[in-house]
N, C-alpha and C. Protein backbone atom coordinates (compact mmCIF):
# COMPACT_ATOMS: atom_id res chain seq x y z
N UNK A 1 -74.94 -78.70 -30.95
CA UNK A 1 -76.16 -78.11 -31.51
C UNK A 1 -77.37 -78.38 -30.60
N UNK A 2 -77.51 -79.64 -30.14
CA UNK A 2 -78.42 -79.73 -29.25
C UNK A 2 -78.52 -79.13 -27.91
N UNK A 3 -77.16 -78.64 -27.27
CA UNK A 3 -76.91 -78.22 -26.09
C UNK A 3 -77.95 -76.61 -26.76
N UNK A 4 -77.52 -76.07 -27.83
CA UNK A 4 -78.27 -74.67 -28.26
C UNK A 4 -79.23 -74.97 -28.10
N UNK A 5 -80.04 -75.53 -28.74
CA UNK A 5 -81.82 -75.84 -28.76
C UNK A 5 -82.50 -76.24 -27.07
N UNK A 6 -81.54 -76.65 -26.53
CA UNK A 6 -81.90 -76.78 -24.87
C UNK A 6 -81.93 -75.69 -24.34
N UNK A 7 -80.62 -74.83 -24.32
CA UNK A 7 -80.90 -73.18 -24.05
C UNK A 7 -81.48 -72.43 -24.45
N UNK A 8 -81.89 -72.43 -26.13
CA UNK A 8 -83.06 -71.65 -26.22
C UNK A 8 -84.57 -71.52 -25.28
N UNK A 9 -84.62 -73.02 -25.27
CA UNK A 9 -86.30 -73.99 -24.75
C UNK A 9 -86.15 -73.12 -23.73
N UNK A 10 -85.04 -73.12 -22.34
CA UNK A 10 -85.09 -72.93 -21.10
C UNK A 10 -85.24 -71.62 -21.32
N UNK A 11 -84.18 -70.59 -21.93
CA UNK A 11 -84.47 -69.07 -22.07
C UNK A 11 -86.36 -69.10 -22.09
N UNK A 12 -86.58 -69.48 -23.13
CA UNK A 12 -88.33 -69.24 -23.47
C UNK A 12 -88.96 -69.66 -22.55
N UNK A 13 -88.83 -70.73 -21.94
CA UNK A 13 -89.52 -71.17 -20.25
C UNK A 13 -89.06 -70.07 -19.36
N UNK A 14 -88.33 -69.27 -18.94
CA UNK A 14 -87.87 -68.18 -18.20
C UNK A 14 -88.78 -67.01 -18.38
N UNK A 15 -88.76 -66.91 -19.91
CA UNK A 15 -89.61 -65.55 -20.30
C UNK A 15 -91.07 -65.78 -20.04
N UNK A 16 -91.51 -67.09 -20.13
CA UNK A 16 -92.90 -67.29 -20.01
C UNK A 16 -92.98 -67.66 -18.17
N UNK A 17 -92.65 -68.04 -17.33
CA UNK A 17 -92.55 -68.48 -16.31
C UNK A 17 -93.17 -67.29 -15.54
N UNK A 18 -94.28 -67.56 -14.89
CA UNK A 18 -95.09 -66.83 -13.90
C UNK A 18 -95.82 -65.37 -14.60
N UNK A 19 -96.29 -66.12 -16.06
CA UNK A 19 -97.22 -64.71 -17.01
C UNK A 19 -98.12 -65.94 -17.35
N UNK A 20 -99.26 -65.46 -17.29
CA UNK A 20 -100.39 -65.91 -17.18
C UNK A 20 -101.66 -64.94 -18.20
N UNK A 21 -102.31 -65.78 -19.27
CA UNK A 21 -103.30 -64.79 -20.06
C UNK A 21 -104.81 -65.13 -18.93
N UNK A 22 -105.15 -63.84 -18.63
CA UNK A 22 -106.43 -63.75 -18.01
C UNK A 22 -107.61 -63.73 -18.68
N UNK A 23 -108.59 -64.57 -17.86
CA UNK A 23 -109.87 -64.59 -18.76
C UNK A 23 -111.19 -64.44 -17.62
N UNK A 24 -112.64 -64.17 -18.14
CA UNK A 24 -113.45 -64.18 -16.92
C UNK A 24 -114.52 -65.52 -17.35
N UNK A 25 -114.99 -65.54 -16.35
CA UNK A 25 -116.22 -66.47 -16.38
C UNK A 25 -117.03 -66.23 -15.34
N UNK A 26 -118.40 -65.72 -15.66
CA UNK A 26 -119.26 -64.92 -14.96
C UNK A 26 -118.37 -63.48 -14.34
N UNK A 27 -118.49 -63.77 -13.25
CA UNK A 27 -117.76 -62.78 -11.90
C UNK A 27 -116.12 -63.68 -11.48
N UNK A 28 -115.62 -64.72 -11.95
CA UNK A 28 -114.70 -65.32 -11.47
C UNK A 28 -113.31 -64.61 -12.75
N UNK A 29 -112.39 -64.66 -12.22
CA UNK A 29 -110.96 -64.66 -12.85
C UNK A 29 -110.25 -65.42 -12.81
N UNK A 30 -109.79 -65.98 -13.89
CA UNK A 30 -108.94 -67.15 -14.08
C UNK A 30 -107.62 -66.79 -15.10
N UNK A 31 -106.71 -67.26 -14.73
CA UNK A 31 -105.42 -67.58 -15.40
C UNK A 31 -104.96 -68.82 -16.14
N UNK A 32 -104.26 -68.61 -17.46
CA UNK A 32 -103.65 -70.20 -17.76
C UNK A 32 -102.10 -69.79 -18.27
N UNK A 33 -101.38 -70.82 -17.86
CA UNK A 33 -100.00 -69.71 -18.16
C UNK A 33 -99.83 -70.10 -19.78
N UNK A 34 -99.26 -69.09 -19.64
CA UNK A 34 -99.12 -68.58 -21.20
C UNK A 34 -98.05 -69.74 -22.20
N UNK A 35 -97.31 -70.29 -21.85
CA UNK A 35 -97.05 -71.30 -22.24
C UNK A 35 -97.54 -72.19 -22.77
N UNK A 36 -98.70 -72.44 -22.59
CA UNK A 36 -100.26 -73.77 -22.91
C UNK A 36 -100.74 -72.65 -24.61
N UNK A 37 -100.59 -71.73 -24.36
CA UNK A 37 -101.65 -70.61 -25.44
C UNK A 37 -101.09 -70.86 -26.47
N UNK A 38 -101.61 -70.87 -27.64
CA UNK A 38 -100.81 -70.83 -28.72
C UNK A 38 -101.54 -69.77 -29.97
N UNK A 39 -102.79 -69.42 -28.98
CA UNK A 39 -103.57 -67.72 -29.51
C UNK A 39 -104.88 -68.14 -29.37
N UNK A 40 -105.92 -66.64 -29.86
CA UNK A 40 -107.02 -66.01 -29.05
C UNK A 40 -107.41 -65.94 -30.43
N UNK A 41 -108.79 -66.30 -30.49
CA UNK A 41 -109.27 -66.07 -31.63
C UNK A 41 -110.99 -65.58 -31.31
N UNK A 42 -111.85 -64.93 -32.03
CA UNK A 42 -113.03 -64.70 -31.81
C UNK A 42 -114.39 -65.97 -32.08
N UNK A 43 -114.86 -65.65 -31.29
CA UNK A 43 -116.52 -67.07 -31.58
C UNK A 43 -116.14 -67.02 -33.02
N UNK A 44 -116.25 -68.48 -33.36
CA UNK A 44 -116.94 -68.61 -34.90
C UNK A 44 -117.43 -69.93 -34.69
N UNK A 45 -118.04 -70.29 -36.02
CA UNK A 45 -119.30 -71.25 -35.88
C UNK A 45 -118.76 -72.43 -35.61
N UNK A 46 -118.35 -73.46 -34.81
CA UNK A 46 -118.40 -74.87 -34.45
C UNK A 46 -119.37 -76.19 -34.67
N UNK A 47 -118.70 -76.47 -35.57
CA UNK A 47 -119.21 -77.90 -36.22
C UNK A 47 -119.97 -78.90 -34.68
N UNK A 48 -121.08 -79.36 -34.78
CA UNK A 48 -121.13 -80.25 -33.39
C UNK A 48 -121.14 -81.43 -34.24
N UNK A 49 -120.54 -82.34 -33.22
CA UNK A 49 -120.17 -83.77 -33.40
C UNK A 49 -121.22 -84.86 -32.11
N UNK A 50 -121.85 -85.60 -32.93
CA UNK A 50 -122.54 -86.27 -31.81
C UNK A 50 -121.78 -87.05 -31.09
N UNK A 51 -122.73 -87.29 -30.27
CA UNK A 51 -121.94 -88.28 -28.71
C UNK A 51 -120.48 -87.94 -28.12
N UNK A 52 -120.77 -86.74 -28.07
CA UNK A 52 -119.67 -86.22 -27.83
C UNK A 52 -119.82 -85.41 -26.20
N UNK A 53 -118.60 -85.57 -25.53
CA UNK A 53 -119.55 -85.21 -23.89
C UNK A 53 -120.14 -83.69 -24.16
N UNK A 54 -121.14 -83.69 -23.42
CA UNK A 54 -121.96 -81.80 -23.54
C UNK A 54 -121.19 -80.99 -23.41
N UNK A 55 -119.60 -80.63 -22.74
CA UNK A 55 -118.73 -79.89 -22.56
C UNK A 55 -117.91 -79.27 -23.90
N UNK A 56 -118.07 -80.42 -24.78
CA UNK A 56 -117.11 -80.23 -25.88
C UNK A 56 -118.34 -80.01 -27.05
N UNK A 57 -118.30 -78.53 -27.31
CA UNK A 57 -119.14 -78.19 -28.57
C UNK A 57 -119.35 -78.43 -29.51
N UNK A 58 -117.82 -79.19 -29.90
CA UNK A 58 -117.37 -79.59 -31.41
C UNK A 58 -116.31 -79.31 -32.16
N UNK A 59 -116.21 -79.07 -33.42
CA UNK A 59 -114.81 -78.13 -34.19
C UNK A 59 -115.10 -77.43 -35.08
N UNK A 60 -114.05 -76.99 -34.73
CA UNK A 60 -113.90 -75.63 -35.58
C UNK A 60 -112.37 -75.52 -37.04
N UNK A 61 -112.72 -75.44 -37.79
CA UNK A 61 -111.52 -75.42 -39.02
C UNK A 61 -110.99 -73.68 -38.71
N UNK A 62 -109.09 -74.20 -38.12
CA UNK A 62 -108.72 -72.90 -38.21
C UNK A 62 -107.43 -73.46 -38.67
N UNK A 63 -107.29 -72.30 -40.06
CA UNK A 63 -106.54 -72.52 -41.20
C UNK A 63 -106.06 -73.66 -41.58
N UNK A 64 -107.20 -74.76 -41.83
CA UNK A 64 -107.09 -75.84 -42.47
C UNK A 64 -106.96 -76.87 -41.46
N UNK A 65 -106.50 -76.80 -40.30
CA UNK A 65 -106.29 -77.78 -39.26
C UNK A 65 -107.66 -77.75 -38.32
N UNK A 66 -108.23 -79.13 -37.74
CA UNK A 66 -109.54 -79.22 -36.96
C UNK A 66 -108.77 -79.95 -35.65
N UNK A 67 -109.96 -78.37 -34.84
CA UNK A 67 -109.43 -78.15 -33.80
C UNK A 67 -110.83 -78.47 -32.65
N UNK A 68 -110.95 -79.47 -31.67
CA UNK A 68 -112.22 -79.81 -30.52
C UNK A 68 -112.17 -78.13 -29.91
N UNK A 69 -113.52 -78.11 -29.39
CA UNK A 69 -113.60 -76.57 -28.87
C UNK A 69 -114.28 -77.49 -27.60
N UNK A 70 -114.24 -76.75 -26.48
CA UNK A 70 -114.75 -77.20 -25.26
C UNK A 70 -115.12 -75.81 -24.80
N UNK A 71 -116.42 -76.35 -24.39
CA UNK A 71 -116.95 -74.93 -23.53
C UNK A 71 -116.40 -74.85 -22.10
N UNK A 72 -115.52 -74.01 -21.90
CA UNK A 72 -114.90 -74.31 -20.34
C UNK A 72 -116.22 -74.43 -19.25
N UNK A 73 -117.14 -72.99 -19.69
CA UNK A 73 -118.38 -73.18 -18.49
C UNK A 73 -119.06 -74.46 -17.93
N UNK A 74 -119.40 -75.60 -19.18
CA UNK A 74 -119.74 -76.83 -18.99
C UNK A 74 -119.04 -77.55 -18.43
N UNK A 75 -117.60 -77.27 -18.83
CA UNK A 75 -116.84 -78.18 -17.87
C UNK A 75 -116.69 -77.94 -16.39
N UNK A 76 -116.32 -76.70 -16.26
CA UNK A 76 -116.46 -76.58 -14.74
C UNK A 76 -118.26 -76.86 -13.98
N UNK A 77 -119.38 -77.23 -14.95
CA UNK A 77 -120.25 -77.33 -14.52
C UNK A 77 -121.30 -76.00 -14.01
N UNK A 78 -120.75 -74.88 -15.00
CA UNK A 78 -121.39 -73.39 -14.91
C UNK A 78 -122.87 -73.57 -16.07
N UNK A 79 -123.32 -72.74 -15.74
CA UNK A 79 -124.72 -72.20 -16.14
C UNK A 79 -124.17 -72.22 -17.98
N UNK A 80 -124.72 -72.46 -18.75
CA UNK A 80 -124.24 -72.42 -20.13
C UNK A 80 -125.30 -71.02 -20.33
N UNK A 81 -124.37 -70.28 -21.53
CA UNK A 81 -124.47 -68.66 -21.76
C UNK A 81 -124.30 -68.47 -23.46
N UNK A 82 -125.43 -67.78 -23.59
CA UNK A 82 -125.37 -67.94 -25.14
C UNK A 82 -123.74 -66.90 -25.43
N UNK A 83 -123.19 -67.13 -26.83
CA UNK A 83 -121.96 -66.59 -26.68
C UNK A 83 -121.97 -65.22 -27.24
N UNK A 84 -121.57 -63.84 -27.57
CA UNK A 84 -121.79 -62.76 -27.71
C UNK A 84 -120.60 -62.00 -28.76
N UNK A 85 -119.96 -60.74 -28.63
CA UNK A 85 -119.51 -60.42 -28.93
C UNK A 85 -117.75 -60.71 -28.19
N UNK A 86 -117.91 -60.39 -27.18
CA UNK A 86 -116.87 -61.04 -25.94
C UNK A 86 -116.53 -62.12 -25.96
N UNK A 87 -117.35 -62.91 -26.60
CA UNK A 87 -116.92 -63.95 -26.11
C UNK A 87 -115.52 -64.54 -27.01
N UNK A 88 -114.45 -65.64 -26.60
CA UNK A 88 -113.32 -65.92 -27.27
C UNK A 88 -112.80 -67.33 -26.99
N UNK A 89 -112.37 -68.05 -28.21
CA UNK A 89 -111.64 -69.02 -28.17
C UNK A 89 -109.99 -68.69 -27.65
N UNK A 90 -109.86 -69.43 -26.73
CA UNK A 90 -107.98 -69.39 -26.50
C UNK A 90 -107.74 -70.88 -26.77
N UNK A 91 -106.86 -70.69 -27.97
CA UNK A 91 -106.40 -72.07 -28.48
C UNK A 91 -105.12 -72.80 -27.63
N UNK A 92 -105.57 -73.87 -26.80
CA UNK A 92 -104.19 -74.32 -26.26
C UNK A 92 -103.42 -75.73 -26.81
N UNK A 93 -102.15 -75.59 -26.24
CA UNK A 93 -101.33 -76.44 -26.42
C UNK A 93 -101.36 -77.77 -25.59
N UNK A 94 -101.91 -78.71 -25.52
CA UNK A 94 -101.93 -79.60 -23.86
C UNK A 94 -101.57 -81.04 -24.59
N UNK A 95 -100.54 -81.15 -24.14
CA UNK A 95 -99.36 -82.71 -24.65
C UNK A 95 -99.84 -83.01 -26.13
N UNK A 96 -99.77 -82.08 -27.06
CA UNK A 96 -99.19 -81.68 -28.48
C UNK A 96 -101.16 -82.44 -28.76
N UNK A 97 -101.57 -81.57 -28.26
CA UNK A 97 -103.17 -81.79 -28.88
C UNK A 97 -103.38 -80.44 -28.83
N UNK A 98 -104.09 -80.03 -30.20
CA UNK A 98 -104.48 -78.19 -29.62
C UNK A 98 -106.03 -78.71 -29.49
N UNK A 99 -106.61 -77.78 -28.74
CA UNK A 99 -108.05 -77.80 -28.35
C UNK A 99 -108.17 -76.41 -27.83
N UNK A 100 -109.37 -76.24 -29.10
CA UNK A 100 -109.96 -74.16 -28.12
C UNK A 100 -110.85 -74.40 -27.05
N UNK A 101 -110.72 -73.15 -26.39
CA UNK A 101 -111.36 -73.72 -24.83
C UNK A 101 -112.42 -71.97 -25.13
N UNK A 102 -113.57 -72.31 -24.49
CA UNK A 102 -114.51 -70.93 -25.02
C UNK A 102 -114.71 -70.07 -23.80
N UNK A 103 -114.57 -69.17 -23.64
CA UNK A 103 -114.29 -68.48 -22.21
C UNK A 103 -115.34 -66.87 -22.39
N UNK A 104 -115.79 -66.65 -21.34
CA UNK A 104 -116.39 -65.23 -21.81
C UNK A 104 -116.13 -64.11 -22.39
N UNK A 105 -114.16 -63.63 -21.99
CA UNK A 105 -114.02 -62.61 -22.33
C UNK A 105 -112.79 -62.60 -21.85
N UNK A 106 -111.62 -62.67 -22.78
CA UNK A 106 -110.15 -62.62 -22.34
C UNK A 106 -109.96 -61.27 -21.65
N UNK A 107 -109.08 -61.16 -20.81
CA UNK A 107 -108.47 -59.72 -19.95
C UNK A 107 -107.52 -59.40 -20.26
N UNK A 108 -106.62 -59.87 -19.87
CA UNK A 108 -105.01 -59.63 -20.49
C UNK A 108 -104.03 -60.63 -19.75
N UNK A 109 -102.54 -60.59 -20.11
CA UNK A 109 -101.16 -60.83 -19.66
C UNK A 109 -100.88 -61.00 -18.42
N UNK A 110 -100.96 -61.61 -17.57
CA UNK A 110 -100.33 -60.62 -16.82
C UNK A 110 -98.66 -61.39 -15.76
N UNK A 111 -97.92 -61.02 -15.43
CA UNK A 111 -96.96 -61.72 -15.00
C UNK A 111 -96.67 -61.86 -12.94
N UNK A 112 -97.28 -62.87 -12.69
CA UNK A 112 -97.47 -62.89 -11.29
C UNK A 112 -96.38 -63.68 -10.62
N UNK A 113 -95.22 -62.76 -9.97
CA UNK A 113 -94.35 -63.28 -8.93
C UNK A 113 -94.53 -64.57 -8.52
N UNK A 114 -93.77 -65.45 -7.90
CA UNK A 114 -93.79 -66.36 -7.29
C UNK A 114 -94.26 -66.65 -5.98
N UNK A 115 -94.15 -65.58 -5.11
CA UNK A 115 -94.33 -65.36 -3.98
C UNK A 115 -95.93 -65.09 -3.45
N UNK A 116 -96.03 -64.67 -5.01
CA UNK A 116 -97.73 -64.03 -4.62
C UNK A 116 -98.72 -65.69 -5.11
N UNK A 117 -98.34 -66.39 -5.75
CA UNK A 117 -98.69 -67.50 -6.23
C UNK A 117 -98.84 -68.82 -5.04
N UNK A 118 -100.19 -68.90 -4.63
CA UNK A 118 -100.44 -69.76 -3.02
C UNK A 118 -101.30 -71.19 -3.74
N UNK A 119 -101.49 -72.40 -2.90
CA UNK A 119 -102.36 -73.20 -3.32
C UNK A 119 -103.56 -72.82 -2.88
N UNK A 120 -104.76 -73.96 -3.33
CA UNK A 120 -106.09 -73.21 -3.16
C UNK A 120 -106.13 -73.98 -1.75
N UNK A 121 -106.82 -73.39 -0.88
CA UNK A 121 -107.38 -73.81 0.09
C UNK A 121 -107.76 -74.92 0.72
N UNK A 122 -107.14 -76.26 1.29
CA UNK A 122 -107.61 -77.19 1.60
C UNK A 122 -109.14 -77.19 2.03
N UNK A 123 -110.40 -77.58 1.81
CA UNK A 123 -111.97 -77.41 2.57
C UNK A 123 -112.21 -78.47 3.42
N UNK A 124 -111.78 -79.65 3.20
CA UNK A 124 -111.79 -80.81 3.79
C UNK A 124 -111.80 -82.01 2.67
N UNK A 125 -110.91 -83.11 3.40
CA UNK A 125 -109.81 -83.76 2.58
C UNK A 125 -110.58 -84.20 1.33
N UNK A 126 -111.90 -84.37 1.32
CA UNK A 126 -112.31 -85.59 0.13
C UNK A 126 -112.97 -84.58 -0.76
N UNK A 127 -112.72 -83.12 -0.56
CA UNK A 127 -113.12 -82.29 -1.83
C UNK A 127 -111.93 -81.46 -2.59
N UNK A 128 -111.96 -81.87 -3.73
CA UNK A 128 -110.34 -81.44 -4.56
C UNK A 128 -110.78 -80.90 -5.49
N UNK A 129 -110.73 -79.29 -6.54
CA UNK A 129 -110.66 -79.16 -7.61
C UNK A 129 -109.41 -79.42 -8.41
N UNK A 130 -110.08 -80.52 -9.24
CA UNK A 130 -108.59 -80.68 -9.85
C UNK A 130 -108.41 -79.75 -10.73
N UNK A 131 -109.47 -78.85 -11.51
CA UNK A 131 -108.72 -78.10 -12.84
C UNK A 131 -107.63 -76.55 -11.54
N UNK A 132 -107.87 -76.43 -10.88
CA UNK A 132 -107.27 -75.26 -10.26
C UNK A 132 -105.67 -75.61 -9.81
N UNK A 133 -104.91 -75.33 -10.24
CA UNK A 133 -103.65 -75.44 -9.76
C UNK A 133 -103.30 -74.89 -8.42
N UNK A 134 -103.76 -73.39 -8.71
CA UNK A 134 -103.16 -72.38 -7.68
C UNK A 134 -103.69 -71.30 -7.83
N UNK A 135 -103.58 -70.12 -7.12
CA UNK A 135 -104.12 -68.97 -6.75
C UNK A 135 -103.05 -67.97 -6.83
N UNK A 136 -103.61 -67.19 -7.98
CA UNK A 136 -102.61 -65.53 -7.91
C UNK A 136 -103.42 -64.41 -7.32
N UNK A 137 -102.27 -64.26 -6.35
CA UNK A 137 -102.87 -62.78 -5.79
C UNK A 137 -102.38 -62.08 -6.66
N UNK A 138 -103.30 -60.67 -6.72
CA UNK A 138 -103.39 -59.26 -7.79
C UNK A 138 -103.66 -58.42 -7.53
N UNK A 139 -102.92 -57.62 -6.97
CA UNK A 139 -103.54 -56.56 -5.99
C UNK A 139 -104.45 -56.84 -5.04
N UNK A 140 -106.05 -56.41 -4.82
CA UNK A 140 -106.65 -57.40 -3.91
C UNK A 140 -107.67 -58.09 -4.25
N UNK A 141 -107.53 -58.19 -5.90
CA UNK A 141 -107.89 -59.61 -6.33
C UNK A 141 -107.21 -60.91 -6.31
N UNK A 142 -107.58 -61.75 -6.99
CA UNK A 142 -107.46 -63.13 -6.88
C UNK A 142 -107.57 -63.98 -8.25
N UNK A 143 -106.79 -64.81 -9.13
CA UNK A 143 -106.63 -65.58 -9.86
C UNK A 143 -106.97 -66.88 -9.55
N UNK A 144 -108.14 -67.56 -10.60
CA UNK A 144 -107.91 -68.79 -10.28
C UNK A 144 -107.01 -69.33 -11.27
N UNK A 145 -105.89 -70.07 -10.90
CA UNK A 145 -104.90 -70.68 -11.84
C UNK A 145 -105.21 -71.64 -12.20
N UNK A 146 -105.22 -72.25 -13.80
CA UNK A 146 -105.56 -73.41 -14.01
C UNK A 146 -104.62 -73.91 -14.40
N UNK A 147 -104.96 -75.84 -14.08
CA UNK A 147 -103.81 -76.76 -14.33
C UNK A 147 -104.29 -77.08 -15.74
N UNK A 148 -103.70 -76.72 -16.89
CA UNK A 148 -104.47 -77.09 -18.06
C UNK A 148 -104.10 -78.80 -18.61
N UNK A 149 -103.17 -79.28 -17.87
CA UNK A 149 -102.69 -80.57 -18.31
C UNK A 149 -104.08 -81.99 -17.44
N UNK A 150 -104.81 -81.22 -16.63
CA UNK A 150 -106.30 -81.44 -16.10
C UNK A 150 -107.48 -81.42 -16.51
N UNK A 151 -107.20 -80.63 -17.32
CA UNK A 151 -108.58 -80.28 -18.14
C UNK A 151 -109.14 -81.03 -19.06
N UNK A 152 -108.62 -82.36 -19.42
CA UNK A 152 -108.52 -83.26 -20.13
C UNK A 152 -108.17 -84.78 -19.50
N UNK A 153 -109.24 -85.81 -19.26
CA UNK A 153 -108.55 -86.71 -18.46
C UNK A 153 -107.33 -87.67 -19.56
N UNK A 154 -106.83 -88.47 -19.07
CA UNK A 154 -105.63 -89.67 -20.07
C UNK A 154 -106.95 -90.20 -20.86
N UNK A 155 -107.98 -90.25 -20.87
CA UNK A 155 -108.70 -91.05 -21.31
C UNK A 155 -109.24 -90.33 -22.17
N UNK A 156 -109.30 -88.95 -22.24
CA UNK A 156 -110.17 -88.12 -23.56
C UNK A 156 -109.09 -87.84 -24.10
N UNK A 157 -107.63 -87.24 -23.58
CA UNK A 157 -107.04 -87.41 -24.18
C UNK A 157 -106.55 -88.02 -25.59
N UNK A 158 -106.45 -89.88 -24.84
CA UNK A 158 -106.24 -91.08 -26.15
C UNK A 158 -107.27 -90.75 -27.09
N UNK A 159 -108.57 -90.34 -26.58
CA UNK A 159 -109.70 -90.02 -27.52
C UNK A 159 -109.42 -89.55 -28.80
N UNK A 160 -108.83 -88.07 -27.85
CA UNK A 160 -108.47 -86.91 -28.95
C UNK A 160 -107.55 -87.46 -29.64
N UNK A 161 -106.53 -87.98 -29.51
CA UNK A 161 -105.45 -88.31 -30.46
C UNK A 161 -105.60 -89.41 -31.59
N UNK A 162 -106.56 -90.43 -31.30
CA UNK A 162 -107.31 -91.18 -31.75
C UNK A 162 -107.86 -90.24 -33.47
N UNK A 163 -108.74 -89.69 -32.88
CA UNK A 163 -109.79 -88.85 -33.74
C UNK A 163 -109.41 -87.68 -34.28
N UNK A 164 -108.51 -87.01 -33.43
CA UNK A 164 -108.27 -85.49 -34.65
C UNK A 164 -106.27 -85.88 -34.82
């Protein structure tokens, strides 16, 4: 029975493997693979919680479970943008903590080869983005791929698990 439940997991890692939900921020495109998602929901109002870092807005009650929302823009250290009609929570999965992440405006699906999938650019050694995994080429655009297991250090992590 367990050998089944292993083949299922891997089948579903196959089907999800190199599909990625697209999102924008400002003029940039970013990817998170679809695996992390566990769904897309529209702005709604977020509880703020003090002393809480400026990145993380607060929570939000979705269907009874409280969920940290993080403004991705703050985290990457972008211009903060009042939120609109576009704008959307993508609720992820990251080592069995969900947390919505607030993004300008989801794009779509999309499933990017292996081949087309490069690292980002070495600039010189002592500058690293850690949230970027990798880079999908897209015709003759460009994906920034995110490492979503980054986006969260071990230490906000214990936080989160701590508290919600």
């Amino acid at each position: 029975m367990a050998e089944i439940i292993d083949n299922i997991k891997e089948l579903e890692e196959d089907t999800q493997k190199g599909r990625f939900l697209t999102f924008s921020l400002d003029k940039e495109s970013y990817g998170i693979e679809i695996k992390y998602v566990t769904e897309i929901i529209g702005i709604q109002e977020i509880t703020e919680i003090p002393e809480l870092p400026d990145y993380v807005r607060g929570i939000i009650n979705l269907r009874g479970k409280i969920i940290p929302v993080m403004d991705i823009r703050l985290r990457f250290k972008k211009e903060s943008k009042e939120y609109n009609d576009r704008t959307c929570v993508i609720v992820v999965d990251i080592m069995d903590i969900s947390i919505g992440i607030v993004v300008d405006s989801v794009s779509e699906v999309l499933t990017i080869p292996e081949h087309d999938i490069v690292e980002p650019p070495q600039m010189n050694k002592s500058y690293n983005n850690r949230y970027i995994k990798n880079i999908g080429k897209v015709g003759n655009d460009v994906k920034l791929l995110l490492d979503c297991e980054k986006l969260l250090t071990d230490e906000e992590i214990d936080d989160l698990h701590e508290s919600f």
